[in-house]
Protein backbone atom coordinates (compact mmCIF):
# COMPACT_ATOMS: atom_id res chain seq x y z
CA UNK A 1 48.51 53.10 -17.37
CA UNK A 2 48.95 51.55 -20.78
CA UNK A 3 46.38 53.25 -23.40
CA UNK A 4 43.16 51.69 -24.28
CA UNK A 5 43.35 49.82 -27.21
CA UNK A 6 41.51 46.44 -27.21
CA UNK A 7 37.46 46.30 -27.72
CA UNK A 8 35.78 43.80 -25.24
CA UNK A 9 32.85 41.71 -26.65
CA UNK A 10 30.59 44.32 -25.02
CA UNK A 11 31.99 47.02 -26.81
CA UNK A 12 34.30 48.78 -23.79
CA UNK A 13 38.09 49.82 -24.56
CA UNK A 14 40.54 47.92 -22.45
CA UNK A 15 43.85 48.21 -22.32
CA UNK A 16 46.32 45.85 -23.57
CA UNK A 17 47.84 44.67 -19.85
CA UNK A 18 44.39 44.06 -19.09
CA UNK A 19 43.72 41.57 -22.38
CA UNK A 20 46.52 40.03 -21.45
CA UNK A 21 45.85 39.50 -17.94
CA UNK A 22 42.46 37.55 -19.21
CA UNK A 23 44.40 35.43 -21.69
CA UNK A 24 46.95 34.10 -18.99
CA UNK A 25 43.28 33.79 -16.56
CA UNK A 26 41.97 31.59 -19.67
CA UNK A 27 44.97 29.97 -20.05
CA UNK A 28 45.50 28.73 -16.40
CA UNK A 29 41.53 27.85 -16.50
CA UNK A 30 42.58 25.34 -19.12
CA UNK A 31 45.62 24.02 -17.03
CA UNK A 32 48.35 25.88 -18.34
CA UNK A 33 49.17 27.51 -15.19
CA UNK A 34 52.14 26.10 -14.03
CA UNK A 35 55.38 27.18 -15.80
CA UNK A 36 57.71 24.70 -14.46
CA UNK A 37 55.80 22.42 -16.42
CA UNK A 38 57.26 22.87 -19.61
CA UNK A 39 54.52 20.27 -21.50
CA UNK A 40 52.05 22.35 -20.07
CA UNK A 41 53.61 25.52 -21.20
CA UNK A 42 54.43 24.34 -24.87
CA UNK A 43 51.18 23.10 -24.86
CA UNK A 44 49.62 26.43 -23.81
CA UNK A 45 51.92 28.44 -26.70
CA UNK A 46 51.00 26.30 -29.63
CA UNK A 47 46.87 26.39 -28.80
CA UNK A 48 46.61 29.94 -27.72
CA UNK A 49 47.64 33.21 -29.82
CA UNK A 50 47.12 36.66 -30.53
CA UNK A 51 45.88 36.89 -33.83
CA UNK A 52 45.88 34.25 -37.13
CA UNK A 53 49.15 34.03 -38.57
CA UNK A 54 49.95 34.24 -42.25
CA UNK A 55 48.86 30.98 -44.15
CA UNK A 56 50.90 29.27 -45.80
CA UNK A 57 50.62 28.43 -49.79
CA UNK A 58 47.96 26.19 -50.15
CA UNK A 59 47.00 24.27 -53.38
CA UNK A 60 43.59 23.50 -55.19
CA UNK A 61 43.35 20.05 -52.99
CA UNK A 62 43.97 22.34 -49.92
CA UNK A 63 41.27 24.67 -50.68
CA UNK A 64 39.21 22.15 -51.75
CA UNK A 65 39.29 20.44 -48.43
CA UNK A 66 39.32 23.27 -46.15
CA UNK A 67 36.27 23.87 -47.51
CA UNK A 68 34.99 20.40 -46.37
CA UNK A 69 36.20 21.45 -43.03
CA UNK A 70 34.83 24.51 -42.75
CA UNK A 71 31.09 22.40 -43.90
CA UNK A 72 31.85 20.14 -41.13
CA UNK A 73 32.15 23.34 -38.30
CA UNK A 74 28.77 23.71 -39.06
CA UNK A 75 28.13 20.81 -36.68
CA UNK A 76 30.07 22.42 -34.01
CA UNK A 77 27.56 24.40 -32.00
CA UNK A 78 28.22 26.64 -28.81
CA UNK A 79 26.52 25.17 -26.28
CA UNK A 80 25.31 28.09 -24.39
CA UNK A 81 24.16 30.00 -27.34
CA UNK A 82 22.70 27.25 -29.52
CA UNK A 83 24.34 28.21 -32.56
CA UNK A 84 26.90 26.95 -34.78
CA UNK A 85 30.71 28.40 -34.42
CA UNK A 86 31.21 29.45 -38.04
CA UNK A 87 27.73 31.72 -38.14
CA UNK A 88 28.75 32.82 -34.89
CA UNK A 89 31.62 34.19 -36.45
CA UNK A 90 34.59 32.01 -33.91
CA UNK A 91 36.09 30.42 -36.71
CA UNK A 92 38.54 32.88 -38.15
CA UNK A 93 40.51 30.50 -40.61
CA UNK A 94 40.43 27.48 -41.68
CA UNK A 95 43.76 25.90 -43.55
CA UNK A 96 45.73 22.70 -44.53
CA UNK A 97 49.17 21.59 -43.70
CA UNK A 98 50.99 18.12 -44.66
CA UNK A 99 47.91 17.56 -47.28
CA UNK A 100 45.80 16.27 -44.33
CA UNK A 101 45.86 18.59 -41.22
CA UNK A 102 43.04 20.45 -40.66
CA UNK A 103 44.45 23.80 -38.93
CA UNK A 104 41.76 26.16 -37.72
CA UNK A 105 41.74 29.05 -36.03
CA UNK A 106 38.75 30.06 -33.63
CA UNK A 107 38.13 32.25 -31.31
CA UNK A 108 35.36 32.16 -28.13
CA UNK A 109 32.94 34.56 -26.70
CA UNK A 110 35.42 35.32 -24.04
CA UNK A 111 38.97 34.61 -23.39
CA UNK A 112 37.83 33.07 -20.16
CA UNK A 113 34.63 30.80 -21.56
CA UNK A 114 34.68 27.58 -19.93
CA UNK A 115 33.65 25.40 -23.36
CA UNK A 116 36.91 25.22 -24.72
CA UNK A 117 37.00 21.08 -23.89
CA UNK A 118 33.98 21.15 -25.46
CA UNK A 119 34.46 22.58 -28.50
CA UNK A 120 37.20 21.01 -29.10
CA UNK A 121 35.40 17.60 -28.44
CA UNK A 122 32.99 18.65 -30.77
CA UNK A 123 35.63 20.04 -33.15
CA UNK A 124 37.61 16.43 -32.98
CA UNK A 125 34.46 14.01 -33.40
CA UNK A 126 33.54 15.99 -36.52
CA UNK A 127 37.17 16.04 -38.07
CA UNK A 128 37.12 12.49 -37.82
CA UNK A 129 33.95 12.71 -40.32
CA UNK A 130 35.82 14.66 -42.79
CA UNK A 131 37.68 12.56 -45.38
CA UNK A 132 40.73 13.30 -46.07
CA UNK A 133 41.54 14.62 -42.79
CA UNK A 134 43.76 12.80 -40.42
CA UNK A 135 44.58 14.90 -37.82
CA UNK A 136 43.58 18.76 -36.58
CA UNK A 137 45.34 21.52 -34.98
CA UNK A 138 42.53 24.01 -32.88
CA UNK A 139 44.22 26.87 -31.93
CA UNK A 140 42.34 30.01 -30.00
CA UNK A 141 43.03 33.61 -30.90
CA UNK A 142 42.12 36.70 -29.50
CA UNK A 143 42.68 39.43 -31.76
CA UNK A 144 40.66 40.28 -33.33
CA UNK A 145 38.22 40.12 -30.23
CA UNK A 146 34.83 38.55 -31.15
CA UNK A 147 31.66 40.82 -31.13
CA UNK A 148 28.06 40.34 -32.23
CA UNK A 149 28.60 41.95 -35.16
CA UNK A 150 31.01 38.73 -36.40
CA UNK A 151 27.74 36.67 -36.37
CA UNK A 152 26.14 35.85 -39.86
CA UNK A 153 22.71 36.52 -40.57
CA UNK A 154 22.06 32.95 -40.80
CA UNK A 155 23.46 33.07 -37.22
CA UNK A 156 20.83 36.15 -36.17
CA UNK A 157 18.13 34.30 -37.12
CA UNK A 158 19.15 30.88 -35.45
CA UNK A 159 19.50 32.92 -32.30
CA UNK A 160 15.91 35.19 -32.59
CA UNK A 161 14.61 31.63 -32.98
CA UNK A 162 15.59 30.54 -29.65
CA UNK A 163 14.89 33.97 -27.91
CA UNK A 164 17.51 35.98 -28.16
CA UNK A 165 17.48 39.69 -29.44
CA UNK A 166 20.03 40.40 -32.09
């Protein structure tokens, strides 16, 4: 047996056969569970990774409106927990290719949450709001793995407000 070295959301050690093992589960949940479609499979690489990659240079324009995008993931809100993504901590980078692509990486509660349509729904309808933006690339990471303690303050309260102990 492979050693632990993954921390779930709930704070147990699992090992890294196991993590994977949920990612391919997520993956085939979203319809990417057929390898001899190789759509599907492409599909399934360029939306789902480990971890963030290195960004590439960005300029002052860039920055300028990845910041707009980040404002706009405000609007995206889990809908199971109430809250917005970014002071829930999913949104692990935001960045901007070809002066108009919004690329962000997020992650979710669990590599097998069901919301991914969702949030991507969300994620699309508010991109469209953001000038300067013509087009977005979502892509879901897993490392590292979200936890409670990724969730702002701003966050904590939003989610004492609606009941929940944090």
């Amino acid at each position: 047996m492979t050693e632990p070295n993954y921390t779930t959301p709930n704070g147990t050690e699992a090992a890294a056969d196991d993590v994977a093992a949920a990612t391919e589960q997520a993956a085939a949940q979203a319809g990417f569970d057929n390898p001899e479609d190789q759509g599907a499979t492409a599909a399934a690489e360029e939306n789902n990774q480990l971890t963030v990659p290195e960004p590439p240079e960005q300029t002052q324009e860039d920055n300028l409106l990845a910041i707009k995008v980040e404002e706009a993931m405000y609007e995206v809100v889990d809908p199971e927990l109430g809250v917005n993504v970014v002071d829930l901590g999913l949104v692990y980078d935001i960045w901007i290719e070809e002066g108009d692509i919004a690329c962000i990486f997020m992650t979710l509660t669990s590599p097998a949450c069901p919301l991914t349509d969702m949030l991507t729904d969300q994620t699309a309808a508010e991109m469209a709001n953001v000038e300067g933006i013509r087009d977005f690339k979502l892509t879901w990471v897993w490392s590292p793995a979200w936890g409670p303690h990724m969730i702002t303050e701003d966050g904590r309260e939003q989610m004492r407000a609606l009941g929940f102990s944090v």
